[in-house]
C-alpha atoms as a PDB file:
ATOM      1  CA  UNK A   1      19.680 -14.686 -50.705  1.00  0.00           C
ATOM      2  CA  UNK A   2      20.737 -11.567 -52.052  1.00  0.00           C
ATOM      3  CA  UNK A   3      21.755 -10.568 -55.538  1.00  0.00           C
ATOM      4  CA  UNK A   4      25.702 -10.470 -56.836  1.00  0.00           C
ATOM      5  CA  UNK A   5      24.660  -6.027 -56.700  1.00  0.00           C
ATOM      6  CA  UNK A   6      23.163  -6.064 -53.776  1.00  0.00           C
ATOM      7  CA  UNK A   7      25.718  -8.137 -52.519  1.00  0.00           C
ATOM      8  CA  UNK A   8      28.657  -4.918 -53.887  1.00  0.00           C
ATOM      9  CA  UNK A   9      26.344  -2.745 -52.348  1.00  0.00           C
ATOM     10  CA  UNK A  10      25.977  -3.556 -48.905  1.00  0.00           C
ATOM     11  CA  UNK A  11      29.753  -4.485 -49.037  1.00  0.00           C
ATOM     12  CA  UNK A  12      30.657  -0.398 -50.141  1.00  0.00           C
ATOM     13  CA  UNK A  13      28.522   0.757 -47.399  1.00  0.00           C
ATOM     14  CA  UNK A  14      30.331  -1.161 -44.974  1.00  0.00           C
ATOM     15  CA  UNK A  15      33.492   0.258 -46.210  1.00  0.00           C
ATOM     16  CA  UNK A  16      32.126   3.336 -46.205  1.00  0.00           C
ATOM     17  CA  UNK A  17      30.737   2.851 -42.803  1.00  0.00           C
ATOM     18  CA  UNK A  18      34.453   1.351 -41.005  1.00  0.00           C
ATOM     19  CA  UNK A  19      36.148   4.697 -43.038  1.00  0.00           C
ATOM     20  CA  UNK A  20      33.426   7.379 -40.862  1.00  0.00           C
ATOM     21  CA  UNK A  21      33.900   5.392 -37.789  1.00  0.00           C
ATOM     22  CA  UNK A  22      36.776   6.387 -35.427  1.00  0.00           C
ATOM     23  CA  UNK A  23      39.326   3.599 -35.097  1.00  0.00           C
ATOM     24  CA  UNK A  24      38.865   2.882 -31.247  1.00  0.00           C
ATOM     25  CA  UNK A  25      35.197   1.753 -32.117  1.00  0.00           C
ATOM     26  CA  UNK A  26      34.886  -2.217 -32.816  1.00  0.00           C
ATOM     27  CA  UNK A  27      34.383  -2.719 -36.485  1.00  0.00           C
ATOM     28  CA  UNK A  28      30.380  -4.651 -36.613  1.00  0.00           C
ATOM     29  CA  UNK A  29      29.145  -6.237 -39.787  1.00  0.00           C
ATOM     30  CA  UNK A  30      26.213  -4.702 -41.296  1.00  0.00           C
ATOM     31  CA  UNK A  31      23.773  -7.006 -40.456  1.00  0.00           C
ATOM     32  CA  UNK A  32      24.956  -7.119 -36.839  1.00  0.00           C
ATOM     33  CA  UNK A  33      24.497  -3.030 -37.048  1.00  0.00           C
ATOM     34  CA  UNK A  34      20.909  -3.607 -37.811  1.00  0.00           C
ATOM     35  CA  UNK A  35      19.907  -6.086 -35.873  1.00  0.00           C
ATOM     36  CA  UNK A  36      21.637  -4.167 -32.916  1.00  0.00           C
ATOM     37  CA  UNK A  37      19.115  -0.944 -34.293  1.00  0.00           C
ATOM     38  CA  UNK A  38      16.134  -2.319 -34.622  1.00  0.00           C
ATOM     39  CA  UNK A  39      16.884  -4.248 -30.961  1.00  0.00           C
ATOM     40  CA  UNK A  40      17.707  -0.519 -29.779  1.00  0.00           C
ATOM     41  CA  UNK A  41      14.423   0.702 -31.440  1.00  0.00           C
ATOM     42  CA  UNK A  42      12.138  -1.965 -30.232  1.00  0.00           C
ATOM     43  CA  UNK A  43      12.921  -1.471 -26.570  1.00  0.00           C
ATOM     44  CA  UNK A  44      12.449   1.776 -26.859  1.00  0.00           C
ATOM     45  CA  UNK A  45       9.089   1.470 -28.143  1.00  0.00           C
ATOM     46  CA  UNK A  46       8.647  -0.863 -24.942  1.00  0.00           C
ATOM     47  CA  UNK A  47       9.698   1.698 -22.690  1.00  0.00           C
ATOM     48  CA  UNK A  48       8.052   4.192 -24.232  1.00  0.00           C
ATOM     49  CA  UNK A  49       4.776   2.229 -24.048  1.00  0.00           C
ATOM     50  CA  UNK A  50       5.323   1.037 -20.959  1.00  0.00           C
ATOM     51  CA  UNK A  51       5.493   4.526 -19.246  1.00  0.00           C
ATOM     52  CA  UNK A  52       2.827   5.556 -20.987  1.00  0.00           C
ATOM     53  CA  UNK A  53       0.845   2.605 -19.279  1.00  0.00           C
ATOM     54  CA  UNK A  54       2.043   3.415 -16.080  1.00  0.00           C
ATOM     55  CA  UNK A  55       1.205   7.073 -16.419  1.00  0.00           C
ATOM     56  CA  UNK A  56      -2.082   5.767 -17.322  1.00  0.00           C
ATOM     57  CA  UNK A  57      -2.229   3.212 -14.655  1.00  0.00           C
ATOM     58  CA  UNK A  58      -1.187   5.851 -11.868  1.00  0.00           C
ATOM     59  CA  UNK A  59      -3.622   8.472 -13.100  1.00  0.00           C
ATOM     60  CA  UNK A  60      -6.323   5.273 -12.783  1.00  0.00           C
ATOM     61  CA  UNK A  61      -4.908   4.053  -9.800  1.00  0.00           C
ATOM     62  CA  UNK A  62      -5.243   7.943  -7.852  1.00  0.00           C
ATOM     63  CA  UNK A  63      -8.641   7.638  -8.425  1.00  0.00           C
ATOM     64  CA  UNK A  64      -9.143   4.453  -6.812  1.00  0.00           C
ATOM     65  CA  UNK A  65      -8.544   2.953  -3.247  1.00  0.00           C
ATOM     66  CA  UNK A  66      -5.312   1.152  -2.094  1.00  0.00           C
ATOM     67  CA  UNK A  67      -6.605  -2.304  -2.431  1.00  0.00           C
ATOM     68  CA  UNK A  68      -7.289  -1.928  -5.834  1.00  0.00           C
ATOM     69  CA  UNK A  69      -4.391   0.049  -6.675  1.00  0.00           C
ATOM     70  CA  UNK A  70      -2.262  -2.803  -5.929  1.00  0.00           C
ATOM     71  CA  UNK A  71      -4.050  -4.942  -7.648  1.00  0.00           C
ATOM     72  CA  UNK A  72      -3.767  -2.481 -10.689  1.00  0.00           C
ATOM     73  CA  UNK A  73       0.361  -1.899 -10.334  1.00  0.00           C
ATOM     74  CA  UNK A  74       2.228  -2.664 -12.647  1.00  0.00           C
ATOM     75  CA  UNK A  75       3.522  -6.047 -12.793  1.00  0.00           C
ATOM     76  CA  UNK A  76       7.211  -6.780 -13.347  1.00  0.00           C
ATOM     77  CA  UNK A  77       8.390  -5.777 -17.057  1.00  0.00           C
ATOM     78  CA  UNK A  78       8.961  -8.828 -19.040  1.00  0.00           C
ATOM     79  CA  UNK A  79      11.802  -8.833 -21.745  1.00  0.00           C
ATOM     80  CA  UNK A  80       9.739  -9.961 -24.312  1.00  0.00           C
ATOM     81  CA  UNK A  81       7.242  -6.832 -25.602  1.00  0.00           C
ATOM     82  CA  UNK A  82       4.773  -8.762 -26.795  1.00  0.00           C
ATOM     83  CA  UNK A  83       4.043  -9.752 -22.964  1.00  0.00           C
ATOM     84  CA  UNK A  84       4.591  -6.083 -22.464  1.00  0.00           C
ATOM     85  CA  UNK A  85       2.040  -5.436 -24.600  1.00  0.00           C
ATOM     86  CA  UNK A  86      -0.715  -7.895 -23.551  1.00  0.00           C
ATOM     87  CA  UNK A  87      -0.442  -6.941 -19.774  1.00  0.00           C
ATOM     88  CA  UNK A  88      -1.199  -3.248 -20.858  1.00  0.00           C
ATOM     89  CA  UNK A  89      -4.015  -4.518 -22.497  1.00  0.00           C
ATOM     90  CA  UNK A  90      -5.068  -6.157 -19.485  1.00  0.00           C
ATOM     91  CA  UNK A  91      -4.447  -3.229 -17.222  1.00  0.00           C
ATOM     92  CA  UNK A  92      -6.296  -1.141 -19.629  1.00  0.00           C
ATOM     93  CA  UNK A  93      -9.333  -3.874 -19.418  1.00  0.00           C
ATOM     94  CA  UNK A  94      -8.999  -3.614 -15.191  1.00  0.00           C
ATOM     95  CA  UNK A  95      -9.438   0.272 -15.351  1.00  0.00           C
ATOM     96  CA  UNK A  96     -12.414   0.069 -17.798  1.00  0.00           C
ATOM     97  CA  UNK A  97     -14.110  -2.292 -16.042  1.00  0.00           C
ATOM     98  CA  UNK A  98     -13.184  -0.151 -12.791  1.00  0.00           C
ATOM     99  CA  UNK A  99     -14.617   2.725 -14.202  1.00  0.00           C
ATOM    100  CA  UNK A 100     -17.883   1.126 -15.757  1.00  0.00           C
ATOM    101  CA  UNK A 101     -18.734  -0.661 -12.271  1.00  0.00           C
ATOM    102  CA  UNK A 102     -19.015   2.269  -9.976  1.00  0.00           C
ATOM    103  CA  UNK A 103     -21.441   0.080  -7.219  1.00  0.00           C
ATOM    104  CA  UNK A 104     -18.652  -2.870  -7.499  1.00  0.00           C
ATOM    105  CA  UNK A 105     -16.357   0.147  -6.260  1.00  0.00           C
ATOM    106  CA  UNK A 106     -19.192   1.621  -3.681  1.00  0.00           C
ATOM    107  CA  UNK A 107     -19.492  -2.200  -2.504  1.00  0.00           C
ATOM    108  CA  UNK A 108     -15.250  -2.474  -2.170  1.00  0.00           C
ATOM    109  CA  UNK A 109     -15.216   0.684  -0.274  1.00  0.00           C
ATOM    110  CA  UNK A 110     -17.685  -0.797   1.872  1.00  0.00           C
ATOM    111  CA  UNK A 111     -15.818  -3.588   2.433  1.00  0.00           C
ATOM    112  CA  UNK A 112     -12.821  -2.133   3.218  1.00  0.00           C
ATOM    113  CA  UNK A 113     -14.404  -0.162   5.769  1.00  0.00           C
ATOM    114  CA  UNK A 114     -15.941  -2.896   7.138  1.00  0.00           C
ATOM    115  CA  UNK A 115     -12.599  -4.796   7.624  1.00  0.00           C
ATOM    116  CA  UNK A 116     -10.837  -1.727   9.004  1.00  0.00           C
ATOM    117  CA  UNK A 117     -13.345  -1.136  11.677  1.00  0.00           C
ATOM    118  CA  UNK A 118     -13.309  -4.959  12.618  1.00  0.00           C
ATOM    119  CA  UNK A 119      -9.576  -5.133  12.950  1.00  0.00           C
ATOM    120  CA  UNK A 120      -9.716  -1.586  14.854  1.00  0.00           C
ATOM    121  CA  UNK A 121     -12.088  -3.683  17.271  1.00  0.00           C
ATOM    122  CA  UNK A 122     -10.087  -6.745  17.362  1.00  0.00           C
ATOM    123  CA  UNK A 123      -7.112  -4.580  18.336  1.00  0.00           C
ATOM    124  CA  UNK A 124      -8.696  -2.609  21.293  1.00  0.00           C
ATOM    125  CA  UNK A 125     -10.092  -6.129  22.958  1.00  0.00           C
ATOM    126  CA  UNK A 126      -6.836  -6.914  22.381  1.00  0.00           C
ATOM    127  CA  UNK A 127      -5.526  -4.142  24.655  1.00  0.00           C
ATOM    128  CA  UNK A 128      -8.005  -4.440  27.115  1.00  0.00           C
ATOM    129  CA  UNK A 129      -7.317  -7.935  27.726  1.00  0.00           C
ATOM    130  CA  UNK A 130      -3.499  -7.399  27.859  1.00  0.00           C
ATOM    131  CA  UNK A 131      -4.390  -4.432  30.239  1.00  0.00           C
ATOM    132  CA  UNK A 132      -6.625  -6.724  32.851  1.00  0.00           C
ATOM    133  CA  UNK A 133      -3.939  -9.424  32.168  1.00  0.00           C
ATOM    134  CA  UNK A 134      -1.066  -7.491  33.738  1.00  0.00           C
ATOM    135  CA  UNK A 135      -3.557  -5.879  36.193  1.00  0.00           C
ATOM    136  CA  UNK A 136      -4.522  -9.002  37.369  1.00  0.00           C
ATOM    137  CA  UNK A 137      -0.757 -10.736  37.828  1.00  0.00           C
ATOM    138  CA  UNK A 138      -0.400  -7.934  40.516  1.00  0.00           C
ATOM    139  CA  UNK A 139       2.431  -7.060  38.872  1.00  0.00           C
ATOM    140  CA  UNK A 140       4.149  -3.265  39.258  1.00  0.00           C
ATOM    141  CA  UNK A 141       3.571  -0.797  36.451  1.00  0.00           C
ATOM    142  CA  UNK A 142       5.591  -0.939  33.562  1.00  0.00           C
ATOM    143  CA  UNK A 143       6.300  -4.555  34.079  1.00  0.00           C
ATOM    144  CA  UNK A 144       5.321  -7.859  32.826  1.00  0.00           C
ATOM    145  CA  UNK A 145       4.960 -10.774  35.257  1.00  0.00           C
ATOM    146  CA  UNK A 146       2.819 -13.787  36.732  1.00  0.00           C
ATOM    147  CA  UNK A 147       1.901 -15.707  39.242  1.00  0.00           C
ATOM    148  CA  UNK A 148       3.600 -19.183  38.755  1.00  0.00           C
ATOM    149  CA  UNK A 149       0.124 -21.098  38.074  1.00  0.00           C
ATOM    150  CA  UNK A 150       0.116 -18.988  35.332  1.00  0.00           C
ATOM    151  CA  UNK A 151      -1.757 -15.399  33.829  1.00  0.00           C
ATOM    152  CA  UNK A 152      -5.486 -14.786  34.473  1.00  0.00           C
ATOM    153  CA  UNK A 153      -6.967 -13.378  31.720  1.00  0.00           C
ATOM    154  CA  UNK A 154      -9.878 -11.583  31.829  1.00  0.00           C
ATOM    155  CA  UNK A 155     -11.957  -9.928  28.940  1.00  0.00           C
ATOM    156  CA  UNK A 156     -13.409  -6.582  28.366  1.00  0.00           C
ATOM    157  CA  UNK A 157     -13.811  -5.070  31.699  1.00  0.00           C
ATOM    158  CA  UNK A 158     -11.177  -5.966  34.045  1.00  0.00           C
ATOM    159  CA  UNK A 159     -13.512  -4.284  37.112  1.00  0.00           C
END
């Protein structure tokens, strides 16, 4: 694997390595050392890329509305950066196509809209029927009771 030098080599800068370092600090061979650096290094290449996604994500995201911001959030970090990498790639590819489809975005808002107001209705009939419901028990103000054959219900106006 390596030569007989490169073998006398590596084995002075080890010694030379264990003589700087202070004797409370676990003596590491030099291929452990490395592989422990470039670890180090990789992951912070991750992290570094990974903020710089989410930075771009969140700059992406404040443009857009709340639905498709969480679609666009960033998905747990996987250990491995390759994964890292190829869900920034995807995020990246969700914002472009965001940005090139601005009617798919008019048409969402619309949507959204849409939905809000329908729940917004759902919920008022919803009061007004618990409204004519306790109205129509006869029971006092403030409490919640029935006749023993049970509520009457009655929707929308409870004149």
């Amino acid at each position: 694997m390596f030569s007989y030098a490169q073998q006398q080599q590596l084995l002075q800068q080890q010694q030379q390595r264990q003589q700087q370092q202070p004797p409370w600090l676990p003596k590491t061979p030099p291929l452990v050392g490395a592989r422990r650096a470039a670890t180090a290094a990789a992951t912070a290449a991750a992290a570094t890329a990974a903020a710089a996604a989410a930075a771009a994500a969140a700059a992406a995201a404040s443009r857009e509305t709340a639905s498709t911001q969480a679609r666009i959030s960033l998905k747990r970090q996987p250990q491995n950066p390759l994964q890292q990498q190829q869900q920034q790639q995807e995020q990246q590819q969700q914002i472009l196509q965001q940005q090139q489809n601005p009617e798919k975005q008019k048409n969402r808002e619309k949507q959204q809209q849409q939905q809000q107001q329908q729940q917004q209705e759902e919920a008022n009939a919803c009061a007004v029927e618990t409204v004519c419901l306790l109205s129509a028990t006869g029971a006092p103000e403030g409490t919640i009771g029935a006749p023993p054959w049970g509520p009457v219900r009655r929707k929308g106006n409870c004149g």
